[in-house]
C-alpha atoms as a PDB file:
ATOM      1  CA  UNK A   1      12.002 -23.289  12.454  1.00  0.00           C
ATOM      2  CA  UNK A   2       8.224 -24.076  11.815  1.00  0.00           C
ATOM      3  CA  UNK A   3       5.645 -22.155  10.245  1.00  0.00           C
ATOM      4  CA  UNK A   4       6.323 -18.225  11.240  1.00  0.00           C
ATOM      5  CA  UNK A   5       2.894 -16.544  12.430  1.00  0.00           C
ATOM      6  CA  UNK A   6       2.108 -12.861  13.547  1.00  0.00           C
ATOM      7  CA  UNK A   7       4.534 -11.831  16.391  1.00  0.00           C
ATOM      8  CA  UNK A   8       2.387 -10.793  19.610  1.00  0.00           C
ATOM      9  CA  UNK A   9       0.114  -7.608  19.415  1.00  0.00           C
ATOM     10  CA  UNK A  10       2.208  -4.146  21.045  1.00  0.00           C
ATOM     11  CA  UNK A  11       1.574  -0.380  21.496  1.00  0.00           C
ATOM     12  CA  UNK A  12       3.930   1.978  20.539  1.00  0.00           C
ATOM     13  CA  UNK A  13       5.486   3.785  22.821  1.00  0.00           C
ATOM     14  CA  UNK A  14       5.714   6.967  20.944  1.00  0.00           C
ATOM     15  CA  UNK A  15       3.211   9.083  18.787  1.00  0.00           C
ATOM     16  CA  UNK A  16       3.379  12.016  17.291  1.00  0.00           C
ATOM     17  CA  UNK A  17       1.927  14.475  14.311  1.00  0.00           C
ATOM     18  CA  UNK A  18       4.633  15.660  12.137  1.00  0.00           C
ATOM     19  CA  UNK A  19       4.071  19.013   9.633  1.00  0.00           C
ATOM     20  CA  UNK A  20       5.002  18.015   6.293  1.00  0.00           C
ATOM     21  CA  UNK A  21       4.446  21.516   4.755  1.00  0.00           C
ATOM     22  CA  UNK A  22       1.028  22.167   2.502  1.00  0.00           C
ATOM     23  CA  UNK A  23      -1.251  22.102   5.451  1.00  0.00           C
ATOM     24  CA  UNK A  24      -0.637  18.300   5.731  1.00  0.00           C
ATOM     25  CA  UNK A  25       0.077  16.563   9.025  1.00  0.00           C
ATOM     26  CA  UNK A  26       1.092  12.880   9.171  1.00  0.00           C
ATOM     27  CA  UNK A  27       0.290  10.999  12.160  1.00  0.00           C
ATOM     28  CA  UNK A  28       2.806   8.851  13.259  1.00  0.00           C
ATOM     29  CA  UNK A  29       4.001   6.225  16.004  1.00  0.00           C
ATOM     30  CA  UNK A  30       6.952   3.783  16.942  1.00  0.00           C
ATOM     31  CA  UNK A  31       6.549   0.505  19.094  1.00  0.00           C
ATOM     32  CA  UNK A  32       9.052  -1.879  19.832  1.00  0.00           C
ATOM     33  CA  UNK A  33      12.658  -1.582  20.683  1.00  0.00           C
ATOM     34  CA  UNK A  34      13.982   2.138  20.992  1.00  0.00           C
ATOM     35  CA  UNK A  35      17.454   0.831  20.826  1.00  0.00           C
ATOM     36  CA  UNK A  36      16.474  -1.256  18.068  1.00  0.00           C
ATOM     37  CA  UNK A  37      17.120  -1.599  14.536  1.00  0.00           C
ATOM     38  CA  UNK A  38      14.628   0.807  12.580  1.00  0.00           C
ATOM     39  CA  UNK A  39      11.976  -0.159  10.018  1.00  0.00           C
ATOM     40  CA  UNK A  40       9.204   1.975   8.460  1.00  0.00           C
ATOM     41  CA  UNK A  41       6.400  -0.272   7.464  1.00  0.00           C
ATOM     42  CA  UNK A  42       4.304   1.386   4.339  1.00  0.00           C
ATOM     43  CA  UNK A  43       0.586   0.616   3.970  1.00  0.00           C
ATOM     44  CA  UNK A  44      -1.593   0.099   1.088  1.00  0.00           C
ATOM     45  CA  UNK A  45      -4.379   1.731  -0.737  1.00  0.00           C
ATOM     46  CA  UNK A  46      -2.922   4.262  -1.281  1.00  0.00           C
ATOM     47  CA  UNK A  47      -5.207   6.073   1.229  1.00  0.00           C
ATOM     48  CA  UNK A  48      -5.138   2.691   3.271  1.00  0.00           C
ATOM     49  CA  UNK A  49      -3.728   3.834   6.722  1.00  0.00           C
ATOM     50  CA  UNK A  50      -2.331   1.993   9.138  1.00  0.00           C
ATOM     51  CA  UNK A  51      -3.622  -0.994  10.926  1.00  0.00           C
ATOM     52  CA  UNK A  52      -2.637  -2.477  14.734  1.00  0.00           C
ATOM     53  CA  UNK A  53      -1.554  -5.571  13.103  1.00  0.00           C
ATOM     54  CA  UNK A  54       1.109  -3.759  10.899  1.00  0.00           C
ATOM     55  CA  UNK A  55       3.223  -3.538  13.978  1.00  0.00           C
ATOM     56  CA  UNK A  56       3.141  -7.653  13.980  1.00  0.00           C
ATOM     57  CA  UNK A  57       5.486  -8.599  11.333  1.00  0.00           C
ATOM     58  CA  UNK A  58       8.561  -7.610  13.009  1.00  0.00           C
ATOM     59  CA  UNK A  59      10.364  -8.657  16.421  1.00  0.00           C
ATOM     60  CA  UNK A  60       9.669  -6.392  19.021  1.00  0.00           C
ATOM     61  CA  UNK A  61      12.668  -6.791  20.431  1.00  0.00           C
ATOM     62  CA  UNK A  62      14.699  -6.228  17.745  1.00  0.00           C
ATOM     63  CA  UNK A  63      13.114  -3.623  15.745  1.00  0.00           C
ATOM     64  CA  UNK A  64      12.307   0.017  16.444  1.00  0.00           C
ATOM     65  CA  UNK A  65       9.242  -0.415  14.131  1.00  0.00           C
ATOM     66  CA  UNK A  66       8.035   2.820  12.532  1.00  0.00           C
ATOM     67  CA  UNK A  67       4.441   3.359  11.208  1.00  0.00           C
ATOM     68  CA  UNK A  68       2.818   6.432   9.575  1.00  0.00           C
ATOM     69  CA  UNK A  69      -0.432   7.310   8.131  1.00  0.00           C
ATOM     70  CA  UNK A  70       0.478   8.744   4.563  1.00  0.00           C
ATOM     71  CA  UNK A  71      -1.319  12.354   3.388  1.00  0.00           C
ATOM     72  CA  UNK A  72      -5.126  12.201   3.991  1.00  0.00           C
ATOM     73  CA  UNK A  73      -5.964   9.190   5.529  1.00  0.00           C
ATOM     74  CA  UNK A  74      -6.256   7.329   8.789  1.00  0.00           C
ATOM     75  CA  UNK A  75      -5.064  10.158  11.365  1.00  0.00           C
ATOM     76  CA  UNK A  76      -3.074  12.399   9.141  1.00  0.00           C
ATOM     77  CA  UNK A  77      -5.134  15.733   8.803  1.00  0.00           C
ATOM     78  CA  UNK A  78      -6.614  16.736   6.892  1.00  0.00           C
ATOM     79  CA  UNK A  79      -8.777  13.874   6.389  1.00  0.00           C
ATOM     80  CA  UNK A  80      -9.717  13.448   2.792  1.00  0.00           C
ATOM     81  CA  UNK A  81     -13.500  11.774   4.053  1.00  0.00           C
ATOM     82  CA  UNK A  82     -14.222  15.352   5.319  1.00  0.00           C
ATOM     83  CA  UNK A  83     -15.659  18.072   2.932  1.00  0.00           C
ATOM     84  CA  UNK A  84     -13.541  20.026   0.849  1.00  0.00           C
ATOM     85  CA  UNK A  85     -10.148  18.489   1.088  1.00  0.00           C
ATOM     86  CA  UNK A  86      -7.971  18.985  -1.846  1.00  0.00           C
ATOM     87  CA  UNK A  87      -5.598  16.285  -3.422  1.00  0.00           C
ATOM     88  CA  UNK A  88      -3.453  18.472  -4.976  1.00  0.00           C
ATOM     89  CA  UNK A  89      -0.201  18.102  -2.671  1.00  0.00           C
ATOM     90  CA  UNK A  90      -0.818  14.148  -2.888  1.00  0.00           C
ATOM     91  CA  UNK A  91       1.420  12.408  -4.638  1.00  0.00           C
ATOM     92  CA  UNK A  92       4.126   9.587  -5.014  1.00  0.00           C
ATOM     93  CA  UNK A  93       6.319  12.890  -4.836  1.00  0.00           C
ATOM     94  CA  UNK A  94       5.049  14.073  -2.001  1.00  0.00           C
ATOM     95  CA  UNK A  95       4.485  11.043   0.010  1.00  0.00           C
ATOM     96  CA  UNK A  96       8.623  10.062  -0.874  1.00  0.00           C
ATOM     97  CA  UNK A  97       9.597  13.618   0.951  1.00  0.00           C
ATOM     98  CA  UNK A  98       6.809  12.519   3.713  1.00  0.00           C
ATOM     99  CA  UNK A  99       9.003   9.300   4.262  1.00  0.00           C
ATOM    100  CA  UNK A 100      12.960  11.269   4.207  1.00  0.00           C
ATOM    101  CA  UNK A 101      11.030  14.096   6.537  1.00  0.00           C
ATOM    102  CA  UNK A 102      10.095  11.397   9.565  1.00  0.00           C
ATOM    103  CA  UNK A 103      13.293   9.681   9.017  1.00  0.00           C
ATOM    104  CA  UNK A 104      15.169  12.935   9.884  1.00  0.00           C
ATOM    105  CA  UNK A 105      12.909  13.752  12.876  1.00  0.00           C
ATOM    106  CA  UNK A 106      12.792  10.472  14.300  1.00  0.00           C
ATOM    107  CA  UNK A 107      17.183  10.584  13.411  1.00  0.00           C
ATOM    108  CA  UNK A 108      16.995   7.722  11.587  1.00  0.00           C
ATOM    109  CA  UNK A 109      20.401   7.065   9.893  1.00  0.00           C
ATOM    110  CA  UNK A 110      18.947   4.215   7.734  1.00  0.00           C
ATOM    111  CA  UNK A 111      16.020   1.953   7.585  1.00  0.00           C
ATOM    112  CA  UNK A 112      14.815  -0.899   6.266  1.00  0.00           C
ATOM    113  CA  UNK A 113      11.235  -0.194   4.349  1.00  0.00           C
ATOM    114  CA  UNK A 114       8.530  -3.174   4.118  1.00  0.00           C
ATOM    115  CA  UNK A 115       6.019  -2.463   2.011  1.00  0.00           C
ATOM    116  CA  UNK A 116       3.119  -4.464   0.643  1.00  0.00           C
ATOM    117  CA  UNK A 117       0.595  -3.586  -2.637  1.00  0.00           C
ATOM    118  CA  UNK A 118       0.628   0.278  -2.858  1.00  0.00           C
ATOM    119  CA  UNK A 119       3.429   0.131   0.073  1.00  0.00           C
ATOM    120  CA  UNK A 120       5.751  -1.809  -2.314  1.00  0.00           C
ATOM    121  CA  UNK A 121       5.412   0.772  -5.142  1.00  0.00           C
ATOM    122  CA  UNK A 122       6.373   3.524  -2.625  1.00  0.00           C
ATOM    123  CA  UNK A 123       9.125   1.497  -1.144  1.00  0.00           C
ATOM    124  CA  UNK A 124      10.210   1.544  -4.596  1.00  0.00           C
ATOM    125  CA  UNK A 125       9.923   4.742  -5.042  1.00  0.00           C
ATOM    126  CA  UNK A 126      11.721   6.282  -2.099  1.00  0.00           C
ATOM    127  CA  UNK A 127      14.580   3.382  -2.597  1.00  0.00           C
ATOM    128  CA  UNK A 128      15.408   5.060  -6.118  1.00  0.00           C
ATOM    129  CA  UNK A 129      15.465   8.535  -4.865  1.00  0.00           C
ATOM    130  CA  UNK A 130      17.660   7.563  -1.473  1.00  0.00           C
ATOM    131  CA  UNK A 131      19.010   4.181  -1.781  1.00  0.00           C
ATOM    132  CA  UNK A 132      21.588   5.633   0.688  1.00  0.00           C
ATOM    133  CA  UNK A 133      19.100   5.816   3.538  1.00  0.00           C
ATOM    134  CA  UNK A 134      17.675   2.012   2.845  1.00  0.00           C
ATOM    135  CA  UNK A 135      19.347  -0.981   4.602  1.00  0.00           C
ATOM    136  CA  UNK A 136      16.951  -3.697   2.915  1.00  0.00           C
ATOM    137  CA  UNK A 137      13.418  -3.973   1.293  1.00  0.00           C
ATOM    138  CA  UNK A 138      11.028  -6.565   1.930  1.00  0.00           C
ATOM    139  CA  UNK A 139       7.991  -6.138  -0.897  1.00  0.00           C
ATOM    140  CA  UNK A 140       5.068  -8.599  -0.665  1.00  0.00           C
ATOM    141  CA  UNK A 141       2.127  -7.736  -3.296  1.00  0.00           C
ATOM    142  CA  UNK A 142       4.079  -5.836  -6.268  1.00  0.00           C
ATOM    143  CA  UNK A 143       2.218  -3.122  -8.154  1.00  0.00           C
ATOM    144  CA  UNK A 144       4.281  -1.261 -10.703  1.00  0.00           C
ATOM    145  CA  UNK A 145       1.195   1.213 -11.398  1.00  0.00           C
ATOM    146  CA  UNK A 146       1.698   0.846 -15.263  1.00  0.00           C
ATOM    147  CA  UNK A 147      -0.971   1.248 -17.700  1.00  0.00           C
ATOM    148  CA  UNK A 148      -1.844  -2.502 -17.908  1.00  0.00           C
ATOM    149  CA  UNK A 149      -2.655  -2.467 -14.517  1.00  0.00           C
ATOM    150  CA  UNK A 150      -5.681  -0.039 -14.606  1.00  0.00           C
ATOM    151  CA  UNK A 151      -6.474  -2.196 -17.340  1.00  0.00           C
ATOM    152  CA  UNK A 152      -6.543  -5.119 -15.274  1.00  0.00           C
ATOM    153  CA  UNK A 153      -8.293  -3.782 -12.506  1.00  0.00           C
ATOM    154  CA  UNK A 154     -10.891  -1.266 -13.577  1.00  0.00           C
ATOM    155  CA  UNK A 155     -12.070  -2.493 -17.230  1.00  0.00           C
ATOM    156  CA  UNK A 156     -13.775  -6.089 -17.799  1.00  0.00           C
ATOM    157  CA  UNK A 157     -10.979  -8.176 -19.693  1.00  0.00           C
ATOM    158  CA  UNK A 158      -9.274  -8.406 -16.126  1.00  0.00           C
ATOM    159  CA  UNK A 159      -9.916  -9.634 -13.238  1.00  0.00           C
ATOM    160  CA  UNK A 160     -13.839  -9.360 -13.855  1.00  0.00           C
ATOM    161  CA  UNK A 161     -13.477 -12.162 -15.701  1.00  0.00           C
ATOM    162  CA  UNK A 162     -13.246 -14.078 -12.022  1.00  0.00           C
ATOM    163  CA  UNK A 163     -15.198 -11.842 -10.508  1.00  0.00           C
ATOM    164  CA  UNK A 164     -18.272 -11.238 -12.746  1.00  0.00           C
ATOM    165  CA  UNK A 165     -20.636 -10.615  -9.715  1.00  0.00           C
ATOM    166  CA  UNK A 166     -18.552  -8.313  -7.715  1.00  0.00           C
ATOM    167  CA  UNK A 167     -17.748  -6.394 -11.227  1.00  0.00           C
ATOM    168  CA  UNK A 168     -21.128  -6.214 -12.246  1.00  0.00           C
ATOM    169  CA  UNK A 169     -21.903  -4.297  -8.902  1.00  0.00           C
ATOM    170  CA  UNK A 170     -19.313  -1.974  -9.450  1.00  0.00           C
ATOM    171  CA  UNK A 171     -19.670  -1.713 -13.303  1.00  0.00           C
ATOM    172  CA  UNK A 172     -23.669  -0.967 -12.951  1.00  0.00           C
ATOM    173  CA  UNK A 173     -23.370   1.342 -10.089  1.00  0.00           C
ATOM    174  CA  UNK A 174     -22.382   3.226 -12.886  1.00  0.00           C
ATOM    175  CA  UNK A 175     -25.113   4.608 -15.428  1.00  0.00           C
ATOM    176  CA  UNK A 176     -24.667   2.284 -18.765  1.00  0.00           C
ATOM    177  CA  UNK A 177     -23.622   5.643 -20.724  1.00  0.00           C
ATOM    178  CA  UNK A 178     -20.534   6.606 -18.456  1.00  0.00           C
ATOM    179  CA  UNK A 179     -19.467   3.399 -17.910  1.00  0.00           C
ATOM    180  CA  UNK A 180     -17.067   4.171 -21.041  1.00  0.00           C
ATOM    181  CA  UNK A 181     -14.491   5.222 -18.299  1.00  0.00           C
ATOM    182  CA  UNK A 182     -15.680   3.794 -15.001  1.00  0.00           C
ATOM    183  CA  UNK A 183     -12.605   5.711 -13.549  1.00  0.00           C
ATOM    184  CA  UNK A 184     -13.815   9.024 -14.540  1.00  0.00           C
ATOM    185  CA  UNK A 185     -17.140   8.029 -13.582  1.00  0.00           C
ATOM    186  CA  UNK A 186     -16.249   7.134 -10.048  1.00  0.00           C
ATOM    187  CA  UNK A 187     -14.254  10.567  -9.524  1.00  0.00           C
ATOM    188  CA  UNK A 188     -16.986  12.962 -10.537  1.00  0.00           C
ATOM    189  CA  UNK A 189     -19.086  11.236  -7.868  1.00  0.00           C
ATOM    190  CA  UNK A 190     -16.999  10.843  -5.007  1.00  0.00           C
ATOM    191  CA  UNK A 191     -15.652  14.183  -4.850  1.00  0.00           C
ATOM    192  CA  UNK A 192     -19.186  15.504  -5.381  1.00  0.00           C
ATOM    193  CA  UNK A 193     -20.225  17.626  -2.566  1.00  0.00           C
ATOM    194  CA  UNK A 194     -22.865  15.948  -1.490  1.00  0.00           C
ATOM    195  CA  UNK A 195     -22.959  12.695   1.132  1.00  0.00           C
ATOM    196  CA  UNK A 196     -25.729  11.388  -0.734  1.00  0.00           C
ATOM    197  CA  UNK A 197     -23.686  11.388  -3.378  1.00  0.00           C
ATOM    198  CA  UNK A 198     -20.161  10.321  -2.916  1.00  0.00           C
ATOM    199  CA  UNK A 199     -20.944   7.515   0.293  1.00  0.00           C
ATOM    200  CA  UNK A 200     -22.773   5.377  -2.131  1.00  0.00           C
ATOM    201  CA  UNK A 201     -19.630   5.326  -4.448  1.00  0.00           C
ATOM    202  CA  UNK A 202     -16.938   5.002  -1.853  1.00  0.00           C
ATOM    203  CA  UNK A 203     -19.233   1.922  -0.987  1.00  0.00           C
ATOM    204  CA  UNK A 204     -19.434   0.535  -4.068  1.00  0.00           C
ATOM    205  CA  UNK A 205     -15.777   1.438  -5.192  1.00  0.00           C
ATOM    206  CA  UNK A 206     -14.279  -0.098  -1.186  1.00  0.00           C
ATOM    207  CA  UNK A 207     -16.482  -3.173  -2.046  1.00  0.00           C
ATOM    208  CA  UNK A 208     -14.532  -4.379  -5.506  1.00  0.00           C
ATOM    209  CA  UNK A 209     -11.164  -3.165  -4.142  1.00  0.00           C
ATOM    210  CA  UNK A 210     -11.326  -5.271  -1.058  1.00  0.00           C
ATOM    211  CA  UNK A 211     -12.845  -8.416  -3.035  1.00  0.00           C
ATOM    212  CA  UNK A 212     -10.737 -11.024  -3.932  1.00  0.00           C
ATOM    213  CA  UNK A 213      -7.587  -9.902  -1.235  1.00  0.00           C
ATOM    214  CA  UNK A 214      -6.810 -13.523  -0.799  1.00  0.00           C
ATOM    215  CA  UNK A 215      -6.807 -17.010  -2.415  1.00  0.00           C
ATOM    216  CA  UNK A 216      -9.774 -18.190   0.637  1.00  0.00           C
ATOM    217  CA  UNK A 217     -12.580 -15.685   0.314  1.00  0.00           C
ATOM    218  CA  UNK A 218     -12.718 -13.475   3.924  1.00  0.00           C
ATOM    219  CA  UNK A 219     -14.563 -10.614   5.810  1.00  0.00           C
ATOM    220  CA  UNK A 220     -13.421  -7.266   4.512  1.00  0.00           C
ATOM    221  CA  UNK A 221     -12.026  -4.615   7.017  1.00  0.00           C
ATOM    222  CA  UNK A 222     -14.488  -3.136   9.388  1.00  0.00           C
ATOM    223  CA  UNK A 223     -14.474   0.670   8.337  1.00  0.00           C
ATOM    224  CA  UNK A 224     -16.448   3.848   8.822  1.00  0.00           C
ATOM    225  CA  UNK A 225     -17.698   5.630   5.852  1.00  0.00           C
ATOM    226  CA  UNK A 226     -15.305   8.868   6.433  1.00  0.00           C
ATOM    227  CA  UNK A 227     -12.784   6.085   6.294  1.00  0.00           C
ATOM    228  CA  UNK A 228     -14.345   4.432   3.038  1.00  0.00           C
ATOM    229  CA  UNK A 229     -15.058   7.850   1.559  1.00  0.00           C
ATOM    230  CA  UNK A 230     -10.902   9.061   2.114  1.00  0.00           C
ATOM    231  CA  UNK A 231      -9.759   5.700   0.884  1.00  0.00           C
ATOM    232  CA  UNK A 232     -11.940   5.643  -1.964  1.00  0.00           C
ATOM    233  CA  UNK A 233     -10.959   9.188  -2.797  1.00  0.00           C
ATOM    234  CA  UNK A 234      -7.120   9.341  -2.630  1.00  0.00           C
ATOM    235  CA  UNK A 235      -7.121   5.854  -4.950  1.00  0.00           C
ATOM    236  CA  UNK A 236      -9.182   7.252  -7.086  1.00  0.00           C
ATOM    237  CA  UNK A 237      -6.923  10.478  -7.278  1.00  0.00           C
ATOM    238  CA  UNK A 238      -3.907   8.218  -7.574  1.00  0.00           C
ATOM    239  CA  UNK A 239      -5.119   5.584 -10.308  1.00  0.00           C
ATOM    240  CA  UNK A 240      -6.715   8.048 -12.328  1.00  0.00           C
ATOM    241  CA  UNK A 241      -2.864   9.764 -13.211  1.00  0.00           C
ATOM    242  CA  UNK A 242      -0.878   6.845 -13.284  1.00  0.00           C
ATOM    243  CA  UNK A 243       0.189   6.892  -9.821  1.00  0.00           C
ATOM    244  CA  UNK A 244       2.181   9.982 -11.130  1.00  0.00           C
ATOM    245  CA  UNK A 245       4.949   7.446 -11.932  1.00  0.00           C
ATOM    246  CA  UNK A 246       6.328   6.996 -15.733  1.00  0.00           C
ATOM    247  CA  UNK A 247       5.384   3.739 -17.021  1.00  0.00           C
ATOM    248  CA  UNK A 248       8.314   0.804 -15.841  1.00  0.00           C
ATOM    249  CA  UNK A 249      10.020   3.804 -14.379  1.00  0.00           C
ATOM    250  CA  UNK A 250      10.292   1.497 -11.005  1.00  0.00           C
ATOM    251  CA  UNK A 251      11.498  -1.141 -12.924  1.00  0.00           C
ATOM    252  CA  UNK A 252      14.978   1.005 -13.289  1.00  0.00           C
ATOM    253  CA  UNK A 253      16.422  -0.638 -10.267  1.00  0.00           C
ATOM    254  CA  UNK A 254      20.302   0.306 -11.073  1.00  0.00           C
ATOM    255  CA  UNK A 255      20.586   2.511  -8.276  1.00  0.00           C
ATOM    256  CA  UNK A 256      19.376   0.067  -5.491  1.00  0.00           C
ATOM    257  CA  UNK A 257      20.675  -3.591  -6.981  1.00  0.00           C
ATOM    258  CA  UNK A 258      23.394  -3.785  -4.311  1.00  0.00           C
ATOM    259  CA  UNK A 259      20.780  -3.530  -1.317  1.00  0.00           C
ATOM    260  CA  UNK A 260      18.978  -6.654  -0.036  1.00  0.00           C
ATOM    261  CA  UNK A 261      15.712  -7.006  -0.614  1.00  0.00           C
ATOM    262  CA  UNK A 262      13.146  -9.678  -0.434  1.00  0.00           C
ATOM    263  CA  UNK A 263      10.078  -9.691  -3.021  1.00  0.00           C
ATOM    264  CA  UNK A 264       7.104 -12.106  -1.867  1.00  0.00           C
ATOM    265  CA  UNK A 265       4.035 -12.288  -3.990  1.00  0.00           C
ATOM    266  CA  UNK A 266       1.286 -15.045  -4.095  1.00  0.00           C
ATOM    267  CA  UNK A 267       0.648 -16.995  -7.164  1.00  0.00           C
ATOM    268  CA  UNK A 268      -2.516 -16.406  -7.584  1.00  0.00           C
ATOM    269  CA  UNK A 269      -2.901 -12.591  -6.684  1.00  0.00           C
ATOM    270  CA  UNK A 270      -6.257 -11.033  -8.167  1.00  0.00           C
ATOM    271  CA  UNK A 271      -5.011  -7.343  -7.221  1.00  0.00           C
ATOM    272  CA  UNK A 272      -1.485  -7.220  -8.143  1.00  0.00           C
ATOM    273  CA  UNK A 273      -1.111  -9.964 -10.540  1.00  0.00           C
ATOM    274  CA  UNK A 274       1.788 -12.070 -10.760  1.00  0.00           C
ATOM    275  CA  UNK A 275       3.068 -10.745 -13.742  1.00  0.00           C
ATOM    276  CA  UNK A 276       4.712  -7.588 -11.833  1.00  0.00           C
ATOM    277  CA  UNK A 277       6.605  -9.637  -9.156  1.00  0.00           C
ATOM    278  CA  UNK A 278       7.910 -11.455 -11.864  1.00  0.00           C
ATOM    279  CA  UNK A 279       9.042  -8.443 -14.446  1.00  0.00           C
ATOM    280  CA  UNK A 280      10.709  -6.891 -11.221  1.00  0.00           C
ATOM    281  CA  UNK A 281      12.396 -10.400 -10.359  1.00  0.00           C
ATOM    282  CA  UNK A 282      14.146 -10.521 -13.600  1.00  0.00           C
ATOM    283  CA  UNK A 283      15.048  -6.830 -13.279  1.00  0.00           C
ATOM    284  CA  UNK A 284      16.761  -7.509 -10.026  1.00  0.00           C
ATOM    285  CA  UNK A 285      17.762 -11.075 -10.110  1.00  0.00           C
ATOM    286  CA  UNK A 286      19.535 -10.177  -7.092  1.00  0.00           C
ATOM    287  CA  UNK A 287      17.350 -10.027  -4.875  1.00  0.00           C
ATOM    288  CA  UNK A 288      15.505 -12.855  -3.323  1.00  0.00           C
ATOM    289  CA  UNK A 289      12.444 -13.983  -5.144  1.00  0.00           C
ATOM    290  CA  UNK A 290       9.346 -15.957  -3.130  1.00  0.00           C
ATOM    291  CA  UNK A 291       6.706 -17.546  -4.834  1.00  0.00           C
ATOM    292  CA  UNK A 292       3.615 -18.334  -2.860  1.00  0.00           C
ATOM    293  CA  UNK A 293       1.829 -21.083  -4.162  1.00  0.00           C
ATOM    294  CA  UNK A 294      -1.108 -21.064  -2.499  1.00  0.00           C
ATOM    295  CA  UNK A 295      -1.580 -17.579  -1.343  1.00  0.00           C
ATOM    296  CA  UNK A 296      -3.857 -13.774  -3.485  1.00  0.00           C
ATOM    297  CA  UNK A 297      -2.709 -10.640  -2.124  1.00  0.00           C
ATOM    298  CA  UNK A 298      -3.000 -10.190   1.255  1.00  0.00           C
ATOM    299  CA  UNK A 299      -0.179 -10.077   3.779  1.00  0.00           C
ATOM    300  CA  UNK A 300      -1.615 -11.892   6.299  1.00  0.00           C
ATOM    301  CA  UNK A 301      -2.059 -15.326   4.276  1.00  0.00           C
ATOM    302  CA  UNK A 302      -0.087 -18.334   6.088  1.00  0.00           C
ATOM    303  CA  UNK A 303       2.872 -18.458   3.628  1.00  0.00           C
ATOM    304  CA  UNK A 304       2.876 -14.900   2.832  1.00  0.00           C
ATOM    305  CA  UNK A 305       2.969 -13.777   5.957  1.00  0.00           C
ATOM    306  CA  UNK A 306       5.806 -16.463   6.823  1.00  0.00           C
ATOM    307  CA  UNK A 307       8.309 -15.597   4.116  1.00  0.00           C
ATOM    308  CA  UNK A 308       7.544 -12.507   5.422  1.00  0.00           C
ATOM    309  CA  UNK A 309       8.341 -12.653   8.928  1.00  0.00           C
ATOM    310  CA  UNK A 310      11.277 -15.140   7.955  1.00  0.00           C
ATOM    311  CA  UNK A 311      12.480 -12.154   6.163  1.00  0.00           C
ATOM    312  CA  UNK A 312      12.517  -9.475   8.664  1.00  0.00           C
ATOM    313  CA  UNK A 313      13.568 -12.101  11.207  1.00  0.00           C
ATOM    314  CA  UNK A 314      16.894 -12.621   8.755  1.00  0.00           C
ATOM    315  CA  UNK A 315      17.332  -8.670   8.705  1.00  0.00           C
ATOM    316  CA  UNK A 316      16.982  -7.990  12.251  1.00  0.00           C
ATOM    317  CA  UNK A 317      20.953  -8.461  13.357  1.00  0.00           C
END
């Protein structure tokens, strides 16, 4: 076969809001096959949500395709863009008994998980806790969420050093004597109280996370400020504790070795460097390894998103 591209757009055919304890409800829906093999597709950020598009990457008439807003974002509730919404009950933790709590309503026996950037690390994640409830992984955009990663991202010896405007903006929206710990910076003002506050950071902090998603430079996402504002938030909530992962602890792949899995990841990603893919690769030689040559981070780049598809069109019988 050619060149694989998007499958055709679909609704789901199902929605629903599921309690997940803690005042947290996760908004969920299914599209595709009901009689067909299940997949739950995890989304990025974290704090990300779902997009229509997510439902693309798999044949809708093989898969019963599964996607869920995690804890606080897109229409889960509450809505972490709305005033006074704690964190606390958000984390990797949590969001790995989110994923084993649909499963069981939805009476999933097993799954196959896709997940991309944040989505990978919480495939991960839930794959090491219940490798018994996984059929395969597919992983595009690896991000470990170890210490050299917040280094990379959110201090100037990493990726600002291809990005100097775009870091500059987000550097000096900072005052020069807290810019020590940009990370700390950002979270005092975006969970400040006050709109005219915390909307200019989520702004500035959306606008250097979504720069630089892929090798071609594109239009970010089109998103409301509540949206911005939650997204902003819950990463900032996340990166700031080390994704509340040990560092390399998903690197301790024993348990899930004998599963297939698939690990994509463009050559020249700016978010999730290369590095990761390739540390996980030689943890799990095993598993099939895709180098993208000409692709950053996003899912949606041609040969990404073929290996992709050509992955999830292998696991479908």
């Amino acid at each position: 076969m050619g060149q694989r591209t998007f499958y055709p757009p679909i609704e789901p055919y199902e929605t629903g809001m599921l309690d997940v304890g803690d005042g947290n409800e996760l908004y969920w829906e299914v599209s595709g096959n009901p009689d067909g093999k299940p997949v739950v597709f995890l989304h990025g950020g974290p704090g990300g949500g779902i997009l229509p598009a997510m439902r693309r990457f798999f044949d809708p008439q093989a898969y019963r395709i599964v996607l869920f807003d995690q804890r606080n974002c897109g229409r889960s509730r509450p809505h972490a863009g709305d005033p006074g919404v704690s964190l606390a009950a958000n984390t990797t933790g949590h969001l790995v008994d989110d994923i084993e709590r649909l499963r069981e309503r939805l009476g999933v026996g097993r799954w196959q998980v896709f997940g991309g950037s944040w989505g990978s690390t919480l495939a991960l994640a839930y794959a090491r806790r219940h490798p018994e409830r996984v059929s395969e992984l597919v992983l595009r955009g690896i991000y470990l969420a170890r210490p050299a990663d917040e280094v990379w991202a959110f201090t100037g010896t990493g990726a600002a050093r291809l990005f100097p405007a775009e870091w500059a903006a987000f550097r000096d929206f900072i005052p020069a004597d807290e810019q020590d710990d940009l990370l700390q910076a950002y979270h005092r003002r975006l969970f400040d109280q006050d709109p005219e506050v915390h909307v200019p950071a989520a702004r500035a902090w959306a606008a250097w996370e979504l720069s630089a998603n892929t090798l071609l430079p594109v239009p970010p996402p089109p998103l409301d400020d509540r949206d911005l504002v939650a997204f902003s938030r819950i990463e900032v909530h996340y990166f700031g504790q080390g994704c509340f992962l040990k560092d390399g602890e998903l690197l301790d792949v024993g348990a899930i070795r004998h599963l297939p899995c698939v690990i994509v990841n463009g050559r020249y990603d700016m978010k999730t460097p290369f590095e990761a893919a390739w540390d996980l690769h030689l943890a799990w030689p095993e598993a099939e390894f895709q180098i993208v040559e000409d692709a950053g981070h996003a899912g949606a780049e041609p040969g990404t998103l073929h290996h992709l598809i050509e992955a999830t069109d292998r696991f479908r019988a």
